[in-house]
Protein backbone atom coordinates (compact mmCIF):
# COMPACT_ATOMS: atom_id res chain seq x y z
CA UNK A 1 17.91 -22.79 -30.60
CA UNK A 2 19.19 -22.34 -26.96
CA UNK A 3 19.07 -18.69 -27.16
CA UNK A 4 15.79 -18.14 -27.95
CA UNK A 5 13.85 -19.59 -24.78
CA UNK A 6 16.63 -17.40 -23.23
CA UNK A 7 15.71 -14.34 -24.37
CA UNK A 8 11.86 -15.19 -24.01
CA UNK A 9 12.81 -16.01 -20.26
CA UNK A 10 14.50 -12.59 -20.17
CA UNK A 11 12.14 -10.23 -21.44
CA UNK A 12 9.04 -10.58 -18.83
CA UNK A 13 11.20 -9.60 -16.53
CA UNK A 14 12.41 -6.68 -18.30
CA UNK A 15 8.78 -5.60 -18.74
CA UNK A 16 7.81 -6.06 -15.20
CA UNK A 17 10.11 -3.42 -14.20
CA UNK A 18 8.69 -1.35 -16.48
CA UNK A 19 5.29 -2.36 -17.31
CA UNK A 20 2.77 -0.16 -15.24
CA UNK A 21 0.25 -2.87 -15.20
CA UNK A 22 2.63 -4.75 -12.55
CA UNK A 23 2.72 -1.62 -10.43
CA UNK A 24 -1.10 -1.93 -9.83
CA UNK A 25 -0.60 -4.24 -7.40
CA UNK A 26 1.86 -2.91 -5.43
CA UNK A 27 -0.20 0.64 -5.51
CA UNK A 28 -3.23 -1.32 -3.85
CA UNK A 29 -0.88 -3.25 -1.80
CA UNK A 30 0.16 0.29 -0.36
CA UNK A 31 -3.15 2.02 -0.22
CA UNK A 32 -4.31 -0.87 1.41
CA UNK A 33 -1.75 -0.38 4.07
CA UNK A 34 -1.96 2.97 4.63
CA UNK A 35 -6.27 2.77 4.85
CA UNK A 36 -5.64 -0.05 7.53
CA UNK A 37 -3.25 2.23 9.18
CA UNK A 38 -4.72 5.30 9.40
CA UNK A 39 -8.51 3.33 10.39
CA UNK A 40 -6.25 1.62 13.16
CA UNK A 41 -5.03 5.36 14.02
CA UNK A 42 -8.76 6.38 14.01
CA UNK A 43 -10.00 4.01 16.15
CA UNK A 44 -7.45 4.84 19.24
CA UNK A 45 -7.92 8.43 18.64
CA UNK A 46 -11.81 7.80 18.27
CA UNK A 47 -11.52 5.50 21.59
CA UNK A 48 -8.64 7.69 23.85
CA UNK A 49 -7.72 10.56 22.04
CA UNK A 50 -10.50 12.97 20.91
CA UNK A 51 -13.17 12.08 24.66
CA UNK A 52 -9.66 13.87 26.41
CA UNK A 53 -9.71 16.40 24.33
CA UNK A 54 -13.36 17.46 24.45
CA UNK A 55 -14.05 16.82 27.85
CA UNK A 56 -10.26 19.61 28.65
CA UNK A 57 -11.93 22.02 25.85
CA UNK A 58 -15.55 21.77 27.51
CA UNK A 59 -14.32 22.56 31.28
């Protein structure tokens, strides 16, 4: 009887490193970060960047 709830206990863990359903969150996690990133990157080069750029290629 002890080992049972042991070996429950033991195999959602197993599955989580498997499981692709647990991955989903981590994937969004990361796409989240890198769309937060990148708009943060946009907004300096919108802001500094690209005005510097257009006004050297226009002269």
């Amino acid at each position: 009887m002890d080992e049972t709830p042991r070996e429950h206990e033991e195999l959602p863990i197993e599955f989580q490193r498997w499981a692709p359903w647990t991955w989903d969150h981590s994937l969004l996690a990361a796409l989240a970060y890198v769309m937060c990133y990148l708009g943060f990157l946009g907004i300096i080069l919108g802001r500094h960047v690209w005005p510097i750029i257009i006004a050297r290629i226009s002269n």
